[in-house]
N, C-alpha and C. Protein backbone atom coordinates (compact mmCIF):
# COMPACT_ATOMS: atom_id res chain seq x y z
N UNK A 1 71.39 -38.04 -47.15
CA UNK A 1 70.22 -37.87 -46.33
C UNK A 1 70.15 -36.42 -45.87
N UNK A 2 68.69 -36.03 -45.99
CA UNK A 2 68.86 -34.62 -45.86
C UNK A 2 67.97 -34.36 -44.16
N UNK A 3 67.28 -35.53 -43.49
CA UNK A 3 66.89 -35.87 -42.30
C UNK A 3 65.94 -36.91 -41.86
N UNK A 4 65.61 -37.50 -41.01
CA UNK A 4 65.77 -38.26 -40.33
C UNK A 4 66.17 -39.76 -41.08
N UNK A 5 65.28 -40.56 -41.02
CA UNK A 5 66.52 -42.15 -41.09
C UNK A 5 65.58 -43.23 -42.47
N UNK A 6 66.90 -43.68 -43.15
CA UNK A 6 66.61 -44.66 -44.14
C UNK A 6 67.04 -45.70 -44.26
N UNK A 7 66.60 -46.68 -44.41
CA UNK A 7 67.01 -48.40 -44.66
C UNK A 7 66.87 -48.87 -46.27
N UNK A 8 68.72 -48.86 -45.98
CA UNK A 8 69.09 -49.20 -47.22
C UNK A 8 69.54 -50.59 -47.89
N UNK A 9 69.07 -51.32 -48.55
CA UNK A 9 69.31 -52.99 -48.82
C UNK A 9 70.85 -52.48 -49.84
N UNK A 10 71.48 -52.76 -49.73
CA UNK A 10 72.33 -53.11 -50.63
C UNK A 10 73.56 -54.26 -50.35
N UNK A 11 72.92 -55.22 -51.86
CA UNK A 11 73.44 -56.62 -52.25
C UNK A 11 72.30 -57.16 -50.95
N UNK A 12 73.50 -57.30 -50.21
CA UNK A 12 72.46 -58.59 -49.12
C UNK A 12 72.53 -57.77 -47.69
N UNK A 13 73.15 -56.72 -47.28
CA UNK A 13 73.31 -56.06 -46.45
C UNK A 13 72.23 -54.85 -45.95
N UNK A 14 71.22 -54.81 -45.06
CA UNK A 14 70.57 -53.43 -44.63
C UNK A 14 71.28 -52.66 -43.99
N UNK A 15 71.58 -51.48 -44.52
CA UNK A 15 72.32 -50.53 -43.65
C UNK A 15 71.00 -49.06 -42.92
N UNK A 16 71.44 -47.95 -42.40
CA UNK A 16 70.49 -47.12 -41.97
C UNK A 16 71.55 -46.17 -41.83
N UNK A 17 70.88 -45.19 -43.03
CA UNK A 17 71.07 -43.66 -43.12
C UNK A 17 71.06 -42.62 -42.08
N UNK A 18 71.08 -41.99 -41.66
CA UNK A 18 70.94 -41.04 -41.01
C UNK A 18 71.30 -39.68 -40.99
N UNK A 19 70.65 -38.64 -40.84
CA UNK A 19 71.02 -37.34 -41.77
C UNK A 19 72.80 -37.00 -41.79
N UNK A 20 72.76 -36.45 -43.18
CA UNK A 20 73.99 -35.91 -43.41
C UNK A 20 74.83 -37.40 -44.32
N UNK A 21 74.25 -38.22 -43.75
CA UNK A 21 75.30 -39.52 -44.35
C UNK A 21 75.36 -39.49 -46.07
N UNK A 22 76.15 -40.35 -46.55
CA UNK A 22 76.13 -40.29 -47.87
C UNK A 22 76.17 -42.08 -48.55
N UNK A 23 76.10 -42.37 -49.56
CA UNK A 23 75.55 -43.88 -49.66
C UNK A 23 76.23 -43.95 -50.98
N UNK A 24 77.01 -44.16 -51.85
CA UNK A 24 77.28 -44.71 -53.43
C UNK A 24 77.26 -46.04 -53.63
N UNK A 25 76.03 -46.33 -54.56
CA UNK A 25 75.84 -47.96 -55.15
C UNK A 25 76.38 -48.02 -56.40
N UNK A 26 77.23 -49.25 -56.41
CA UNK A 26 78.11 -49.55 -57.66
C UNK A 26 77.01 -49.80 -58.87
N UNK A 27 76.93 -49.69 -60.35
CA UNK A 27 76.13 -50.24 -60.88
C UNK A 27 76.05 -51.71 -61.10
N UNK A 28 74.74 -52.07 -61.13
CA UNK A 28 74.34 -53.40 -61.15
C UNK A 28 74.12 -54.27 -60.06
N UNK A 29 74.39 -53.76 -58.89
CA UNK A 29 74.18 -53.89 -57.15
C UNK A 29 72.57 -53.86 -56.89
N UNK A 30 72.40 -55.13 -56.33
CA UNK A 30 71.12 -54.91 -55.75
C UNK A 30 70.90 -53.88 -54.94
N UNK A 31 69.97 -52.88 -54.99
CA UNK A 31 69.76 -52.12 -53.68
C UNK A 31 68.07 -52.04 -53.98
N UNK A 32 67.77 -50.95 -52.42
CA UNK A 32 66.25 -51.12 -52.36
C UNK A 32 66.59 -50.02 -51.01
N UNK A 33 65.56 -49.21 -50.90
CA UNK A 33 64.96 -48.25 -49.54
C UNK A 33 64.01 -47.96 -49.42
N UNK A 34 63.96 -47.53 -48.25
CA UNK A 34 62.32 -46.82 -47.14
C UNK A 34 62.87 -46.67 -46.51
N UNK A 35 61.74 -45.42 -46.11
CA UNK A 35 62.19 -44.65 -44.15
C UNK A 35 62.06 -45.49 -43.80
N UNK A 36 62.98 -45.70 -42.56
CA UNK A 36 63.13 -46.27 -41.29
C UNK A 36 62.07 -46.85 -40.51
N UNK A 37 61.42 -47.98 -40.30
CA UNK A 37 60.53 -47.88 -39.16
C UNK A 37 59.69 -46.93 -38.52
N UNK A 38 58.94 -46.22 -38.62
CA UNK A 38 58.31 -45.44 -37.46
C UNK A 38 59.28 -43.99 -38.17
N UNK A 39 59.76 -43.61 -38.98
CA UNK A 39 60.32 -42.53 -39.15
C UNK A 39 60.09 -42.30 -40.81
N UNK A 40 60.20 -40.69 -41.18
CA UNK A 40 59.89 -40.68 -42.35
C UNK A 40 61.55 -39.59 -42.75
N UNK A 41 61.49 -40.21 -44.05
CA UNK A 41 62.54 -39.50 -44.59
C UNK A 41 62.96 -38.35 -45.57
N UNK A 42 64.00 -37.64 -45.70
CA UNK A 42 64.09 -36.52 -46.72
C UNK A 42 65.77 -36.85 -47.40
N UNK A 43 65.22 -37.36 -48.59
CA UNK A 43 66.90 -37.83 -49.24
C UNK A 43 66.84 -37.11 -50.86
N UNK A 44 68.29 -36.99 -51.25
CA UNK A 44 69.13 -36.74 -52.47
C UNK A 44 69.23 -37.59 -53.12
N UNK A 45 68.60 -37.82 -54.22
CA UNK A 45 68.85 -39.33 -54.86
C UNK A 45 69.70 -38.63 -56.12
N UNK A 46 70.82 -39.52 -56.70
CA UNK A 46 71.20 -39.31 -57.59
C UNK A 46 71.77 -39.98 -58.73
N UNK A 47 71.45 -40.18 -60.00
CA UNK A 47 71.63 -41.46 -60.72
C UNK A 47 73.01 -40.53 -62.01
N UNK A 48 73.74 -41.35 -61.82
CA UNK A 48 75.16 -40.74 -63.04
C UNK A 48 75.70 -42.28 -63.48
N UNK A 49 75.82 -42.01 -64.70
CA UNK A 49 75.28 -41.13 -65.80
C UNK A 49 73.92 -41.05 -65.84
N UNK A 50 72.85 -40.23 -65.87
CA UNK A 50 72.17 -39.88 -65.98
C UNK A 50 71.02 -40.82 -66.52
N UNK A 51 69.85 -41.11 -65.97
CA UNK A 51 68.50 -41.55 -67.15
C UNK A 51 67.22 -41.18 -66.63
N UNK A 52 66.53 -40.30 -67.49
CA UNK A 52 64.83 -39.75 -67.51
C UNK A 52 64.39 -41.27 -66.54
N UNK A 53 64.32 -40.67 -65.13
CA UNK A 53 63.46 -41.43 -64.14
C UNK A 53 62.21 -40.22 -63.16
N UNK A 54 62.08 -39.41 -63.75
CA UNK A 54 61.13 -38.72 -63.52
C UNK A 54 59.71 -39.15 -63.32
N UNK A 55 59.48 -40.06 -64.65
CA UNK A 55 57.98 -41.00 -65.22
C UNK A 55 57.71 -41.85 -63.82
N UNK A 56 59.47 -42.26 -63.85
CA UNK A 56 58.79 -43.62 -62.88
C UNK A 56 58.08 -43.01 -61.15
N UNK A 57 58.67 -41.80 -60.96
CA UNK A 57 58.88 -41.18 -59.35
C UNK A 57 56.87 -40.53 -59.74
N UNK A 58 57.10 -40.37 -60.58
CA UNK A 58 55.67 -39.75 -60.66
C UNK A 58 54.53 -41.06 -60.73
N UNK A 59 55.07 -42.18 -61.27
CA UNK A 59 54.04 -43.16 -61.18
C UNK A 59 53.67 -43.85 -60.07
N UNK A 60 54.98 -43.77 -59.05
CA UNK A 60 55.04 -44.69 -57.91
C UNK A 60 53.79 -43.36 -57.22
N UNK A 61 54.45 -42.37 -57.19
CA UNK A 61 52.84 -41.40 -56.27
C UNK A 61 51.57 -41.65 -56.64
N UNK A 62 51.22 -41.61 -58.37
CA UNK A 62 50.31 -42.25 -58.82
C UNK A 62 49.48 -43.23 -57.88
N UNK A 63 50.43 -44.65 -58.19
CA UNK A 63 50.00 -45.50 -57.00
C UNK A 63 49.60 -45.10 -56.24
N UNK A 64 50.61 -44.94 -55.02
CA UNK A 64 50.32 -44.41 -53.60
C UNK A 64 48.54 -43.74 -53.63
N UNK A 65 48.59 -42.66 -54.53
CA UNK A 65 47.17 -41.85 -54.63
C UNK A 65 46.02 -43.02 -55.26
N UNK A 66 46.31 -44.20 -55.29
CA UNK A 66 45.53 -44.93 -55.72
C UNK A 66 44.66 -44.97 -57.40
N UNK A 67 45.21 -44.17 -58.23
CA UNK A 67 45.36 -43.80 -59.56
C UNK A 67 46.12 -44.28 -60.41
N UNK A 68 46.85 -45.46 -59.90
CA UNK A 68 47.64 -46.26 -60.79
C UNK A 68 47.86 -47.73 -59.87
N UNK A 69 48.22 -49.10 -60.96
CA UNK A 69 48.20 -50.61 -60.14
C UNK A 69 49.46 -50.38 -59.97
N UNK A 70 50.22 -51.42 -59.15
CA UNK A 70 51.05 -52.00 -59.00
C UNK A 70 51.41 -52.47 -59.64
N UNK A 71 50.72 -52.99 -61.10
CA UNK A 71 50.94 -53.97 -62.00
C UNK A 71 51.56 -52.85 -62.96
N UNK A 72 51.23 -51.78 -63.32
CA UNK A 72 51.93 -50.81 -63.99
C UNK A 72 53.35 -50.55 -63.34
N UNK A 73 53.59 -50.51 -62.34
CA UNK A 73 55.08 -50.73 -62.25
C UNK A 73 55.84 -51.93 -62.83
N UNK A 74 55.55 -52.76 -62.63
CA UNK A 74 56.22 -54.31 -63.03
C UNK A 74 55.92 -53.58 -64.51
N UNK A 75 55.02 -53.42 -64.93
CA UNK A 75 55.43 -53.37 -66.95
C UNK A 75 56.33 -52.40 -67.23
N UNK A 76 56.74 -51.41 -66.30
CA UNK A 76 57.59 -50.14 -66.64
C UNK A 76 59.69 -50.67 -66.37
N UNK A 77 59.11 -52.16 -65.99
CA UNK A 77 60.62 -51.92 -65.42
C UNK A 77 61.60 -51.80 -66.58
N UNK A 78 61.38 -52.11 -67.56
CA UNK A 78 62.65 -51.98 -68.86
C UNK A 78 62.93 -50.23 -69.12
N UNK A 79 61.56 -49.80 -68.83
CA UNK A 79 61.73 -48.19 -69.30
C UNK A 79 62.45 -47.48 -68.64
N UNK A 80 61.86 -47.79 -67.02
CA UNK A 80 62.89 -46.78 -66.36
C UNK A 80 64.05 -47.84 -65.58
N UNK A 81 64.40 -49.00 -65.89
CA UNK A 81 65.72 -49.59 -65.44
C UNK A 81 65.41 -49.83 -64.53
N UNK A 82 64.32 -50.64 -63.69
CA UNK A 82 64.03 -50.78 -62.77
C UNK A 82 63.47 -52.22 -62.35
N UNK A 83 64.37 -53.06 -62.14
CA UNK A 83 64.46 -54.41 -61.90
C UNK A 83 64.24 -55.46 -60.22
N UNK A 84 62.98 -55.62 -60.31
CA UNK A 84 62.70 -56.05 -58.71
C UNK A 84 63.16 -57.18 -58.36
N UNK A 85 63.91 -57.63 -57.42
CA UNK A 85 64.44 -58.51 -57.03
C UNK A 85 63.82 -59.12 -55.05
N UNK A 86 63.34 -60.39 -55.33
CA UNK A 86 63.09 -60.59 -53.85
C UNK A 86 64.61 -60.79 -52.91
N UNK A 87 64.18 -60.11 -51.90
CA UNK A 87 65.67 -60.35 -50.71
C UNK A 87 65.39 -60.89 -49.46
N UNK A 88 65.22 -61.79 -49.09
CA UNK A 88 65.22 -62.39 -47.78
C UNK A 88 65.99 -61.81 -46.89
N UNK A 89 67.32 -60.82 -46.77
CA UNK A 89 67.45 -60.10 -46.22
C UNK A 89 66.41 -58.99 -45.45
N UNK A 90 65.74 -58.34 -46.51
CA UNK A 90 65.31 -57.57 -46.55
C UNK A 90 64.31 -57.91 -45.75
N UNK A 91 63.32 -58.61 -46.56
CA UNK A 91 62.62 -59.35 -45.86
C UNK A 91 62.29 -59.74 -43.72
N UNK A 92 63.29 -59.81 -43.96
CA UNK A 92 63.64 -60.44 -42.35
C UNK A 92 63.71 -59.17 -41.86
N UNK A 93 64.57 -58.17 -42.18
CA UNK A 93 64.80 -56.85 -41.44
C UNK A 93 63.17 -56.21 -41.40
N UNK A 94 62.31 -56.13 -42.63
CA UNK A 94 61.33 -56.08 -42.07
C UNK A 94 60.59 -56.93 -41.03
N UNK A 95 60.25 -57.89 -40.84
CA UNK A 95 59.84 -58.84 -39.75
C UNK A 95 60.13 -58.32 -39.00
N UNK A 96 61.73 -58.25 -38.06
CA UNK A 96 62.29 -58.04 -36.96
C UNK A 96 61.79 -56.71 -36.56
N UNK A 97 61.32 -55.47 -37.50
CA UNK A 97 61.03 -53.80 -36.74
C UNK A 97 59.82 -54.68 -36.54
């Protein structure tokens, strides 16, 4: 984390970032993030060994800018390794902010 705060799902657990912290997900571990509640974030993402996920970071803005569905993510997940999983964890931690 490079500043202020992130909520991190990993497996079944939400944890929260906070600058300077550092996070390593084993492969094949559920995980999932967003800023914090009410806070926006600035993070280091880093994937080793390595895979062209550039496409996908540019499509999700896409979205956001309203220039691409949602449904184009779900067809991309084999390309860029990107497998959605529902978490009732997660879930709930949203509810509760």
């Amino acid at each position: 984390m490079t500043s202020w705060s992130l909520e991190v799902l990993v497996n079944d657990k939400v944890l929260t970032l906070e600058k300077n912290d550092f996070l390593a997900v084993p492969p094949r571990m559920p995980h999932a993030f967003a800023p914090a509640t009410g806070h926006s974030a600035d993070a280091v993402v880093v994937f080793t060994p390595g895979m062209g996920r550039f496409g996908y970071y540019r499509l999700l803005d896409r979205v956001a800018r309203g220039e691409a569905s949602v449904e184009e993510i779900k067809e991309s997940s084999e390309r860029f390794d990107n497998h959605y999983v529902d978490s009732p964890v997660r879930r709930a931690a949203g509810a509760a902010a």
